[in-house]
C-alpha atoms as a PDB file:
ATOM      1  CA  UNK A   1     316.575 128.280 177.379  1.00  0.00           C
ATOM      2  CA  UNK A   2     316.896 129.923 181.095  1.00  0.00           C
ATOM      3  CA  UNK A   3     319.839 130.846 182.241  1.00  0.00           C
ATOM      4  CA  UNK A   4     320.547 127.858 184.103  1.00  0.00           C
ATOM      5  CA  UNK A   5     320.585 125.360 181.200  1.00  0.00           C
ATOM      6  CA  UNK A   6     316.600 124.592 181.708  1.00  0.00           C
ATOM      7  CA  UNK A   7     314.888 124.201 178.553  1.00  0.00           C
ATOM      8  CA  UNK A   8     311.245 124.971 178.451  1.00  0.00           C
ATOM      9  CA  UNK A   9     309.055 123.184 175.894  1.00  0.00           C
ATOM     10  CA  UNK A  10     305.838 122.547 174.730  1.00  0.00           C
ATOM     11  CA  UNK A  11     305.040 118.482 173.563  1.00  0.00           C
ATOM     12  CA  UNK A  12     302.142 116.627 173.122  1.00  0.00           C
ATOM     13  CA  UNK A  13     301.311 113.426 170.241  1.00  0.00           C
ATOM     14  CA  UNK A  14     297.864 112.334 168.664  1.00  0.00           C
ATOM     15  CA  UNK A  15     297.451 110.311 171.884  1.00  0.00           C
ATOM     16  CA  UNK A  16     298.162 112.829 174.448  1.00  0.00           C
ATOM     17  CA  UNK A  17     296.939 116.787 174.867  1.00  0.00           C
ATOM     18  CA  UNK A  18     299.989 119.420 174.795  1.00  0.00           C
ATOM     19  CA  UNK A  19     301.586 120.255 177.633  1.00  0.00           C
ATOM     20  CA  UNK A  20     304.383 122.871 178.868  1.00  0.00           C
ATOM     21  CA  UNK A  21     307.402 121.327 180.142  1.00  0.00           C
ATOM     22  CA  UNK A  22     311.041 121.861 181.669  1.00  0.00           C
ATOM     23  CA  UNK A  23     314.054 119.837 180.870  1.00  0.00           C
ATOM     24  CA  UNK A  24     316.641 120.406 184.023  1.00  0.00           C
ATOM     25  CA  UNK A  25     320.333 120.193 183.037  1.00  0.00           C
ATOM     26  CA  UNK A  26     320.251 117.448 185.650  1.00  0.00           C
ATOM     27  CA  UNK A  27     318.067 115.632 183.552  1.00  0.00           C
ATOM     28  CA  UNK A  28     315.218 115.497 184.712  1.00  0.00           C
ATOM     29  CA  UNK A  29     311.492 115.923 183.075  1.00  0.00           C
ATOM     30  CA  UNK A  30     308.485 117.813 184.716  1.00  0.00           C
ATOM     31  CA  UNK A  31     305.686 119.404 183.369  1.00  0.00           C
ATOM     32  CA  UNK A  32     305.974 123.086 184.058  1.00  0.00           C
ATOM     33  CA  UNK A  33     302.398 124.392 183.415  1.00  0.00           C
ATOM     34  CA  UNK A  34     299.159 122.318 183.882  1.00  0.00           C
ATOM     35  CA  UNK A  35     296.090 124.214 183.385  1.00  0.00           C
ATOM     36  CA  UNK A  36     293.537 124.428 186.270  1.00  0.00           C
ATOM     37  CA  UNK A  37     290.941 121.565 186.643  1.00  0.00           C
ATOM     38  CA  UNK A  38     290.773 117.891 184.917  1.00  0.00           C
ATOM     39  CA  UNK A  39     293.714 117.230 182.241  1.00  0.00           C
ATOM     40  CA  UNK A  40     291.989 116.902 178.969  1.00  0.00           C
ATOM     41  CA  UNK A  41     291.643 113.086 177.803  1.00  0.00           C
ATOM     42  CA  UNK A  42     293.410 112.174 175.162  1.00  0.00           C
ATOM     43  CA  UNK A  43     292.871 109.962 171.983  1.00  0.00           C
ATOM     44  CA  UNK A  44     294.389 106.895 170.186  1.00  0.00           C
ATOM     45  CA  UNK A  45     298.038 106.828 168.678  1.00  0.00           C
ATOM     46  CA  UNK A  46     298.548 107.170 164.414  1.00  0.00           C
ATOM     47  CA  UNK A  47     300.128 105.268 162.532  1.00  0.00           C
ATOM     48  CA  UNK A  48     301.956 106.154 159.261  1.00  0.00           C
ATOM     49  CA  UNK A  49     300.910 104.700 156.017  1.00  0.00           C
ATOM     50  CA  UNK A  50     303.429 105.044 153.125  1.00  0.00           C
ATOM     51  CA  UNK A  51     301.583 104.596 149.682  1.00  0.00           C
ATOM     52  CA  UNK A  52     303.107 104.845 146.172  1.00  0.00           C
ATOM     53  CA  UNK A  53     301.323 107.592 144.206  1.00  0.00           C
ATOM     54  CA  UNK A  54     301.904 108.774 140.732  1.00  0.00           C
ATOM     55  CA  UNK A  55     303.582 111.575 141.964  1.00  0.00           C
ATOM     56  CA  UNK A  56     305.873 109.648 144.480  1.00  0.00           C
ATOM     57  CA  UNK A  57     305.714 108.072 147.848  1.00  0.00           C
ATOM     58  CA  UNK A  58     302.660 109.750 149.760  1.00  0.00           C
ATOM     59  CA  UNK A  59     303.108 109.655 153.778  1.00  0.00           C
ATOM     60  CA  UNK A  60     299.268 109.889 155.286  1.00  0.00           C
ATOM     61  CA  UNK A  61     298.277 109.238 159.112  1.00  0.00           C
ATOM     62  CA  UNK A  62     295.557 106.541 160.653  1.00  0.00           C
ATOM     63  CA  UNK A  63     293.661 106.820 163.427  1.00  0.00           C
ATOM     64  CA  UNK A  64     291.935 103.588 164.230  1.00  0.00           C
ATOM     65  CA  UNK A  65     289.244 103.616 167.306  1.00  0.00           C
ATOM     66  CA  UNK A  66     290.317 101.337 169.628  1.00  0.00           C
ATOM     67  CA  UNK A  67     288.731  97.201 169.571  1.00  0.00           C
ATOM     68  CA  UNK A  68     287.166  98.218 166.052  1.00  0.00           C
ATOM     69  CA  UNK A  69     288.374  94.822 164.000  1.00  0.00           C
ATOM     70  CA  UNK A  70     287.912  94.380 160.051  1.00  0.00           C
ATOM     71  CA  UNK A  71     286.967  97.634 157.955  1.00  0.00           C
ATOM     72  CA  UNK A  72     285.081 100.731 159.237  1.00  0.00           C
ATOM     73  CA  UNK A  73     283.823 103.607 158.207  1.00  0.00           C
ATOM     74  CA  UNK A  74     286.495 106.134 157.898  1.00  0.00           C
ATOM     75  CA  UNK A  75     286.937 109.722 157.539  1.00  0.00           C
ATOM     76  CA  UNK A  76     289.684 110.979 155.109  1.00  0.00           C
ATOM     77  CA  UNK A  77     290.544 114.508 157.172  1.00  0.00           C
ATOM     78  CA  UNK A  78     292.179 116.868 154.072  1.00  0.00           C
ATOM     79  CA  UNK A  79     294.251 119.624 155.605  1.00  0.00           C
ATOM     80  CA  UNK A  80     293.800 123.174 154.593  1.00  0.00           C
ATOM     81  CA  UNK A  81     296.577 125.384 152.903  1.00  0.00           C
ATOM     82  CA  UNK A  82     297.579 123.852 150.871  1.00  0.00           C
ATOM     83  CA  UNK A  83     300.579 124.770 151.964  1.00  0.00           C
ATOM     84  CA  UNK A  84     300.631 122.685 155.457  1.00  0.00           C
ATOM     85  CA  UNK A  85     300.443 118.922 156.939  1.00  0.00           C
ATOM     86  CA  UNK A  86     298.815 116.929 158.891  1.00  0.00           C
ATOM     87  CA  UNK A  87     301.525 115.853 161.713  1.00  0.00           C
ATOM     88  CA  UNK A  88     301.640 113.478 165.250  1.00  0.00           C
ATOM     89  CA  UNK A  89     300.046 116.072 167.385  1.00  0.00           C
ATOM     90  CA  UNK A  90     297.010 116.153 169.282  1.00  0.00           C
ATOM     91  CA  UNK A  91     294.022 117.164 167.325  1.00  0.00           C
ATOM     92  CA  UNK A  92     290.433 117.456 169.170  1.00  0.00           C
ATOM     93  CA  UNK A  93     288.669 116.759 166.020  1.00  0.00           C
ATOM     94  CA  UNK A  94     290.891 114.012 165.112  1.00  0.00           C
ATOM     95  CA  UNK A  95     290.010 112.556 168.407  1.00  0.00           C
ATOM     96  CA  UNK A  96     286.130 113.544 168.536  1.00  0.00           C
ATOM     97  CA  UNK A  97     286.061 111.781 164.769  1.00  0.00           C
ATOM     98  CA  UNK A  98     287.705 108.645 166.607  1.00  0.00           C
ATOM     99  CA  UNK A  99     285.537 108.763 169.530  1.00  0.00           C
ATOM    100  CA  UNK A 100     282.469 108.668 166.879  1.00  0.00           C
ATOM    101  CA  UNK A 101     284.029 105.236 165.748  1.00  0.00           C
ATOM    102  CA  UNK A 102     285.563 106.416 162.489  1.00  0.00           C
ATOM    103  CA  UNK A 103     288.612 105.791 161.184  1.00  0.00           C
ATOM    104  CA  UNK A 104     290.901 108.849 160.461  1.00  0.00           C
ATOM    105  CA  UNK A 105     292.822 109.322 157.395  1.00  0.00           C
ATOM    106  CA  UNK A 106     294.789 112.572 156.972  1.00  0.00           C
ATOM    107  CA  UNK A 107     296.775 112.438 153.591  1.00  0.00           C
ATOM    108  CA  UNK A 108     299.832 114.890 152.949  1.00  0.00           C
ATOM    109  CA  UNK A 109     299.493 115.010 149.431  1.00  0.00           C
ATOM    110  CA  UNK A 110     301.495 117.031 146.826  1.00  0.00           C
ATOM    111  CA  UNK A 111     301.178 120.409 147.791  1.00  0.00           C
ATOM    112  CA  UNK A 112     301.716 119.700 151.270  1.00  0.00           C
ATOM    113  CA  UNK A 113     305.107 120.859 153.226  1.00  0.00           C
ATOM    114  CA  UNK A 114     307.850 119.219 154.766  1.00  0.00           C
ATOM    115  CA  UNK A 115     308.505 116.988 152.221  1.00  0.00           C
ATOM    116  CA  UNK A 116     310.654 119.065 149.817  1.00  0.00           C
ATOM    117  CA  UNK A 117     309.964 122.576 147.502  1.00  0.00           C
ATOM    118  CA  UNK A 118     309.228 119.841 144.940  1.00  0.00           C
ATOM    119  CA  UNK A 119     306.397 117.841 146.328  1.00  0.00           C
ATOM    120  CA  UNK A 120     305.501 121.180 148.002  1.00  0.00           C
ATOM    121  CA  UNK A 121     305.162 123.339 144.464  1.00  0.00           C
ATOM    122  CA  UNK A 122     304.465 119.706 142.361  1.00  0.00           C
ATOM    123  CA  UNK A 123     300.372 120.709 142.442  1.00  0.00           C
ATOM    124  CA  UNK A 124     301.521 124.512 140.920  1.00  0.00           C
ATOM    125  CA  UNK A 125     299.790 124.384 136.807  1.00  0.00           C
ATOM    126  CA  UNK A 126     296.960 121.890 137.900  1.00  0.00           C
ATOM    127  CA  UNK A 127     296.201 121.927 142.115  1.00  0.00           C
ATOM    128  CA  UNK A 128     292.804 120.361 142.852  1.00  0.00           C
ATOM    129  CA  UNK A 129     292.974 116.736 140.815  1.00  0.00           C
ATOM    130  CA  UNK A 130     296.597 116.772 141.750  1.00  0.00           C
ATOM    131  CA  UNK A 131     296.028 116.151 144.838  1.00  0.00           C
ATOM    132  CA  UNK A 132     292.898 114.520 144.992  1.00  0.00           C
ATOM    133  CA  UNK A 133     295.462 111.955 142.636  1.00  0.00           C
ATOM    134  CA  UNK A 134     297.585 111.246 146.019  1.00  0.00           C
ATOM    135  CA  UNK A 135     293.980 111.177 148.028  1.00  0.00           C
ATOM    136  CA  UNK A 136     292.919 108.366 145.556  1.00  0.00           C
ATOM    137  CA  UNK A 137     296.204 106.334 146.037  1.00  0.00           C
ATOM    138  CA  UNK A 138     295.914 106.292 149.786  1.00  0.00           C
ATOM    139  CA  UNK A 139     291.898 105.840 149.740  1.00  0.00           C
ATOM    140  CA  UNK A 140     293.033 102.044 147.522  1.00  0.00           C
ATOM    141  CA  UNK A 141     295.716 101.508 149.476  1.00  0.00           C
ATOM    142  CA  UNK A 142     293.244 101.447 153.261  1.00  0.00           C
ATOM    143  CA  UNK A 143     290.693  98.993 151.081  1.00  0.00           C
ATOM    144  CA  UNK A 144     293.346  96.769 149.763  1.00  0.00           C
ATOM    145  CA  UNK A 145     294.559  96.547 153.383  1.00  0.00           C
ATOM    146  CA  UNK A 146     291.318  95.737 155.084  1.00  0.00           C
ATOM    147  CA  UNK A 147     291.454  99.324 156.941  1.00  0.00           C
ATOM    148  CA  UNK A 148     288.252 100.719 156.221  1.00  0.00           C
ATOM    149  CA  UNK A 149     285.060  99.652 154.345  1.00  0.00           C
ATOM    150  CA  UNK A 150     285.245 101.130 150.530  1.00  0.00           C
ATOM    151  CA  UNK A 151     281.292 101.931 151.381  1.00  0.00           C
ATOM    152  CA  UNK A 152     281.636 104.127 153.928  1.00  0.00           C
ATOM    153  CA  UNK A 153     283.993 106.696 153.511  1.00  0.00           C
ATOM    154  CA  UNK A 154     283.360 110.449 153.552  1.00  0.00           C
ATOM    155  CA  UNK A 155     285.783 113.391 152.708  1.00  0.00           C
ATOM    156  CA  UNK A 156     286.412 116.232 154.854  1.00  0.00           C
ATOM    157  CA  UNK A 157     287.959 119.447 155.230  1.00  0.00           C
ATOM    158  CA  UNK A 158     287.727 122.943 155.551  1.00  0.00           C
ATOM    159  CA  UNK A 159     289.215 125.904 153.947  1.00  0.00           C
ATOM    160  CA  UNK A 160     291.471 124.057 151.143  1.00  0.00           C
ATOM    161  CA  UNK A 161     290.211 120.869 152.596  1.00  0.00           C
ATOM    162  CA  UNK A 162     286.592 121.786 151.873  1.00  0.00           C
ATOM    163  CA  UNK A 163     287.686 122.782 148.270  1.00  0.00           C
ATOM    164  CA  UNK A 164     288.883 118.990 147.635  1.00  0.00           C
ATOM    165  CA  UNK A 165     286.117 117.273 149.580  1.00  0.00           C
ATOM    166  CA  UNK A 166     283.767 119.048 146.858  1.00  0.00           C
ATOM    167  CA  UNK A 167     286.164 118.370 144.178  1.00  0.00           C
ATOM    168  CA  UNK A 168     286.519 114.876 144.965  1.00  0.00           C
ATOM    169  CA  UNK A 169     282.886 114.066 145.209  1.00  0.00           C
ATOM    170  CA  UNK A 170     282.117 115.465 141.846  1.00  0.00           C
ATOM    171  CA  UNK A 171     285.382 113.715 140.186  1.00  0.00           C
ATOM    172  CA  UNK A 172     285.539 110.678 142.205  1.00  0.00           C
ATOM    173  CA  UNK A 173     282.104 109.906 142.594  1.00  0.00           C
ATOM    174  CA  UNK A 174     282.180 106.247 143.037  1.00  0.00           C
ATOM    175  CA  UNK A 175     284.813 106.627 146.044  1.00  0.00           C
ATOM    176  CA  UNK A 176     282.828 109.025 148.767  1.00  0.00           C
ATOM    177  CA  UNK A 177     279.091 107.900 150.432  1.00  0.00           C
ATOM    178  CA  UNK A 178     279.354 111.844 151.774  1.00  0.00           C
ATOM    179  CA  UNK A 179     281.340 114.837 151.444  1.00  0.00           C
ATOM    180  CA  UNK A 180     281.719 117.587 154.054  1.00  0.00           C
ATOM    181  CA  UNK A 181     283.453 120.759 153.030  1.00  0.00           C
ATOM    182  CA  UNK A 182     284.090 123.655 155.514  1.00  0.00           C
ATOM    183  CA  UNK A 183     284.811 127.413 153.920  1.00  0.00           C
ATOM    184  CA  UNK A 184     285.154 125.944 150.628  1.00  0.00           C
ATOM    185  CA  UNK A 185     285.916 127.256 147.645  1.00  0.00           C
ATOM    186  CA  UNK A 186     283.230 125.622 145.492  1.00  0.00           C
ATOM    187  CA  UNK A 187     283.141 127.431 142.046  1.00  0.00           C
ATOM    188  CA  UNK A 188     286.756 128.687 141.099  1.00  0.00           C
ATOM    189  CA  UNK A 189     285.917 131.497 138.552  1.00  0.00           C
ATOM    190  CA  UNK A 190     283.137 133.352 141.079  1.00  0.00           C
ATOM    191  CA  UNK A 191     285.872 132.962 143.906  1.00  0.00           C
ATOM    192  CA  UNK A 192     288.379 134.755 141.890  1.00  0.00           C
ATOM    193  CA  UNK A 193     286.559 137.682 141.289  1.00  0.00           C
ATOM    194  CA  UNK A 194     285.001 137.931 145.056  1.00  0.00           C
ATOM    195  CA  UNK A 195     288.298 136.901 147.107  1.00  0.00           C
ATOM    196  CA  UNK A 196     290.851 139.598 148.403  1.00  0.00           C
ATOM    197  CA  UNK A 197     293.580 140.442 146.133  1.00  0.00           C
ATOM    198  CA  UNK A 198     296.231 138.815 148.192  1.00  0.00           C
ATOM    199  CA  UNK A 199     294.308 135.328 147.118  1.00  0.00           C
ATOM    200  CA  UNK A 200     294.113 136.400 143.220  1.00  0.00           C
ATOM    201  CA  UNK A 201     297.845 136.893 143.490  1.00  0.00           C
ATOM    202  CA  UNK A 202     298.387 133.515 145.284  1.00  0.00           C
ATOM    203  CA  UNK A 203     295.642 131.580 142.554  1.00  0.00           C
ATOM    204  CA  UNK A 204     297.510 133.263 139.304  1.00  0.00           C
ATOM    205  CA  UNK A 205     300.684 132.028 141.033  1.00  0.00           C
ATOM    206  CA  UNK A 206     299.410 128.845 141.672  1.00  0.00           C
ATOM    207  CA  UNK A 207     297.579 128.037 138.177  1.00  0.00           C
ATOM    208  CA  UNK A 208     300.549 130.246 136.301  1.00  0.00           C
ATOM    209  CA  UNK A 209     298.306 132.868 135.451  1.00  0.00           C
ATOM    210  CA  UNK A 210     294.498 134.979 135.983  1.00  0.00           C
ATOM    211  CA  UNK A 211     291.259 133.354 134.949  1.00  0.00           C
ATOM    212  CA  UNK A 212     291.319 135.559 131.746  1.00  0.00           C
ATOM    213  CA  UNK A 213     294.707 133.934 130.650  1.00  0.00           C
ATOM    214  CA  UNK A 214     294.016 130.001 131.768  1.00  0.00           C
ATOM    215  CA  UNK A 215     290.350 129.876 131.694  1.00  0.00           C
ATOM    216  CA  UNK A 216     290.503 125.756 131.168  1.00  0.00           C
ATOM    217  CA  UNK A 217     293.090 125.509 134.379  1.00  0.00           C
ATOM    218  CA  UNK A 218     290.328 127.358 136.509  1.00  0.00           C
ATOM    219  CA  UNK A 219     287.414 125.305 134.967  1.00  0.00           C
ATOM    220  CA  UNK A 220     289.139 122.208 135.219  1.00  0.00           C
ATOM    221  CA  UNK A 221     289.896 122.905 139.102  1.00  0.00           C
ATOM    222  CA  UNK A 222     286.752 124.134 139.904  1.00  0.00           C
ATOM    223  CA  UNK A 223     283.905 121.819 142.036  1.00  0.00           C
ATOM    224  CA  UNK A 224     281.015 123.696 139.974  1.00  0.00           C
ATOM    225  CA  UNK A 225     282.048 121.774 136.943  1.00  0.00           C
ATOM    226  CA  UNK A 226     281.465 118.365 137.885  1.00  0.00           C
ATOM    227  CA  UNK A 227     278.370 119.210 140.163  1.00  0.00           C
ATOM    228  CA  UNK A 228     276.488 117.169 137.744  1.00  0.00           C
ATOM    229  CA  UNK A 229     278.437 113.929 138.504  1.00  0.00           C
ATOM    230  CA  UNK A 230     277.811 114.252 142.297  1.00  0.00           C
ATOM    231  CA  UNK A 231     276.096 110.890 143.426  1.00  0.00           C
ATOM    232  CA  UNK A 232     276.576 111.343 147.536  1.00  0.00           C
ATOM    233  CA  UNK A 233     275.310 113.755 150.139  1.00  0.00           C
ATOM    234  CA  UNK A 234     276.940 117.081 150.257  1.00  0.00           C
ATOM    235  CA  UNK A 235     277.157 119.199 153.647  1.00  0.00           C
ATOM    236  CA  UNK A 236     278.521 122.811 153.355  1.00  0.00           C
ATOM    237  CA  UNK A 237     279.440 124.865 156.432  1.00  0.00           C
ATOM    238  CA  UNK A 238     279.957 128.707 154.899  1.00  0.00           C
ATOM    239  CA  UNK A 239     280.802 132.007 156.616  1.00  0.00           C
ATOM    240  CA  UNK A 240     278.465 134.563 155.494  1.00  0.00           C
ATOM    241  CA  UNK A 241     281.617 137.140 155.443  1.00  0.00           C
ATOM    242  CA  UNK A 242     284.037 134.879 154.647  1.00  0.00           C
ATOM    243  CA  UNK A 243     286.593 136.981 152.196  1.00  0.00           C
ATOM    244  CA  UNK A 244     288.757 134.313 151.451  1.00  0.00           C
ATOM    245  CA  UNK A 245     286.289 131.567 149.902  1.00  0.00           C
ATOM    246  CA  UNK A 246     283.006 134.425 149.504  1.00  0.00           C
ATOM    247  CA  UNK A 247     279.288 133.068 149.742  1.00  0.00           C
ATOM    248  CA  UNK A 248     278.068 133.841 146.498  1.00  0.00           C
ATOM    249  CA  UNK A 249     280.268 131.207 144.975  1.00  0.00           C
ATOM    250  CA  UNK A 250     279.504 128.851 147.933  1.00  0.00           C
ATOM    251  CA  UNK A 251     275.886 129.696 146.763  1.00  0.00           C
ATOM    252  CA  UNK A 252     276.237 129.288 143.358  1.00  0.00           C
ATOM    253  CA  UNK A 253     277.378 125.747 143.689  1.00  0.00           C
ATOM    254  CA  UNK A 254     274.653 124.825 146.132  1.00  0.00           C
ATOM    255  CA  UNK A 255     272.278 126.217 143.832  1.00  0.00           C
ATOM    256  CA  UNK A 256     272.931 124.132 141.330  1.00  0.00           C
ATOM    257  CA  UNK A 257     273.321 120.745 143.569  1.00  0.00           C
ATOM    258  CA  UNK A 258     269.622 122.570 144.066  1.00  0.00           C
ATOM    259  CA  UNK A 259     268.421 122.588 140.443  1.00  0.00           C
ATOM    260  CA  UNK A 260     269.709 118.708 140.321  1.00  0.00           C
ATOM    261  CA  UNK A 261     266.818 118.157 142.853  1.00  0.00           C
ATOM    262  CA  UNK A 262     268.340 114.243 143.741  1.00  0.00           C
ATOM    263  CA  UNK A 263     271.014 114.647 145.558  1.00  0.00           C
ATOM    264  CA  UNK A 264     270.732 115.446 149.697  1.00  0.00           C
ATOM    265  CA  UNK A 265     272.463 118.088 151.003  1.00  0.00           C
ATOM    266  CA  UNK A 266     272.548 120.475 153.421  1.00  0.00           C
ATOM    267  CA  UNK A 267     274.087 123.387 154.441  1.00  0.00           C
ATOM    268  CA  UNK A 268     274.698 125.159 157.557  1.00  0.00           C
ATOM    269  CA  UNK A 269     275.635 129.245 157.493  1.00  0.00           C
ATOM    270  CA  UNK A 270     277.163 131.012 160.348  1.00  0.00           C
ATOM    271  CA  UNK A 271     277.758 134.503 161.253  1.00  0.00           C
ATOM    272  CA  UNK A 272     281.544 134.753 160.565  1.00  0.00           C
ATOM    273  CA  UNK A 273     284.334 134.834 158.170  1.00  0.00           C
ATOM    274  CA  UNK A 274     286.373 132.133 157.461  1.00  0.00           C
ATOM    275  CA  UNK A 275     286.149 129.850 160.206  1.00  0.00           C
ATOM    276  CA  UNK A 276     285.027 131.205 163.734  1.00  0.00           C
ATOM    277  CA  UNK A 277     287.415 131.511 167.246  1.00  0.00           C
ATOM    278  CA  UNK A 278     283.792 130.717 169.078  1.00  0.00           C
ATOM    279  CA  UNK A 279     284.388 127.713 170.901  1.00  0.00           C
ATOM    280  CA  UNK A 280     280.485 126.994 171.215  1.00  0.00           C
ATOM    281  CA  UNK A 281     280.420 127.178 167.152  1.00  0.00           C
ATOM    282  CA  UNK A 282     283.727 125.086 166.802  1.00  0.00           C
ATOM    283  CA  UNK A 283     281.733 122.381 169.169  1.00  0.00           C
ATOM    284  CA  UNK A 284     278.415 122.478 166.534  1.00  0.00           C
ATOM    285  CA  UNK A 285     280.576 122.517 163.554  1.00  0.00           C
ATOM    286  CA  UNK A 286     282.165 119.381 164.430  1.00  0.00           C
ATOM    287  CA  UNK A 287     278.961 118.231 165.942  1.00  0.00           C
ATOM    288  CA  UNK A 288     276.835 118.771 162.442  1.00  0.00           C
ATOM    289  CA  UNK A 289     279.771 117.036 160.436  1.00  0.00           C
ATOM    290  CA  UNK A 290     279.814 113.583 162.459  1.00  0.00           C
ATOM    291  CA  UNK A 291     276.108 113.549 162.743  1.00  0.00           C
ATOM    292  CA  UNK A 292     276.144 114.166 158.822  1.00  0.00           C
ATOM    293  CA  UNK A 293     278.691 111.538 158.199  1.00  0.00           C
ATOM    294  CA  UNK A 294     276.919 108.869 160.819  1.00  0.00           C
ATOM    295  CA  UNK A 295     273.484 109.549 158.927  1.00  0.00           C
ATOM    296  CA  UNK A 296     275.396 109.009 155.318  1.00  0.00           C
ATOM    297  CA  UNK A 297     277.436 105.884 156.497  1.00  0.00           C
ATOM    298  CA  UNK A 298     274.379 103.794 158.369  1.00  0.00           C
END
């Protein structure tokens, strides 16, 4: 707040970019900072979708391309964390998954925040089908209500995301026609031992103790174990210095998809950690995944 009353913000929806603005104690409205050149375009509105899970009531967010009728091929968008939530702000890959005609569904399942310490901590024991539990509810609920076609969906996600787009196509294999996992942690045990000890502490937090003391829990969690139930495409985007989901156990899981020798995948390795702040490598990541997902949905 300036001195004068003014209140500077920043706003901005799923529809509309972010922009700086100045609330006058006179009240009036303006935008305060508008970057040089063209304002960005912006993207459709969400909608929030309330499903009953067997955890409790799970709050997700559509995106629907605009004058698609009848059910489409949809995207569910997992958010990383898992601590963290998908919210009505403006999201450039949201909007570049839109403008590729998909439907977008982001799911705040258990383990996600602003909902309460309870649904926040309810994945802590078991995380990885817990969620994927909430992911399941929502993905019925969309066919049931005509939203997208039950043939063509694909998971996504990176980081956290990536680790239950892998899970999900190995445990819910009749569900996905493609997952795409970004940074993922792929087989549980291998990441333990590679990741930085800040991560261990989190995952023995998380599954109530180290891979030594709850071998099942890990086992259980981890995408490696159900490689051999994978029936759809698998794309892998992996940081070759990642040191929060390391490439050997991104490896280890593709070669084993490998050894299957029928099912596609692909994989595409960049020079970076987890993630990259290269805005030419952000544009081909997202570029790869929707011309993976539009090759895997006809």
């Amino acid at each position: 707040m300036r001195p004068d009353g003014t209140v500077e913000y920043t706003c901005s929806s799923a529809a509309e970019p972010s922009t700086v603005r100045a609330l006058h104690p006179d009240g009036t409205d303006r935008v305060l900072v508008a970057p040089p050149g063209d304002r960005a375009p912006g993207s459709v509105p969400v909608a929030d979708l309330w499903v009953d899970g067997p955890g409790g009531r799970v709050h997700s967010l559509v995106a629907r391309p605009t004058g698609v009728a009848g059910p489409a091929p949809a995207v569910f968008a997992l958010h990383g964390g898992p601590h963290s939530a998908d919210e009505d702000r403006f999201n450039a890959g949201r909007a570049a998954w839109v403008d590729a005609g998909f439907v977008v569904v982001e799911v705040n399942y258990r383990g996600s925040t602003g909902y309460g310490s309870g649904w926040r901590d309810a994945i802590e024991g078991r995380p990885g089908l817990t969620e994927l539990q909430d992911v399941a509810a929502v993905f019925d609920r969309c066919v049931a209500d005509g939203l997208v076609d039950p043939r063509r969906c694909v998971v996504e996600g990176w980081s956290w995301g990536g680790y239950l787009a892998l899970l999900a196509v190995g445990t819910q294999p009749q569900r996905w026609a493609a997952a795409l996992a970004g940074v993922p942690v792929a087989d549980y045990l291998t990441a333990y031992a590679d990741e930085m000890e800040q991560l261990r502490a989190f995952d023995r937090a998380l599954f109530g103790g180290s891979p030594a003391e709850r071998p099942d829990a890990y086992r259980d969690a981890s995408p490696l174990t159900y490689v051999g139930q994978v029936r759809a495409p698998v794309l892998v985007l992996a940081g070759e210095n990642d040191p929060r989901c390391p490439i050997q156990q991104v490896d280890n899981y593709l070669d084993a998809l490998a050894a299957r020798g029928d099912v596609p995948y692909e994989v595409s390795r960049f020079d970076a950690g987890h993630g990259s702040l290269v805005v030419e490598e952000t544009l081909r990541h997202v570029a790869t995944e929707i011309d993976f997902a539009r090759r895997a949905t006809g």
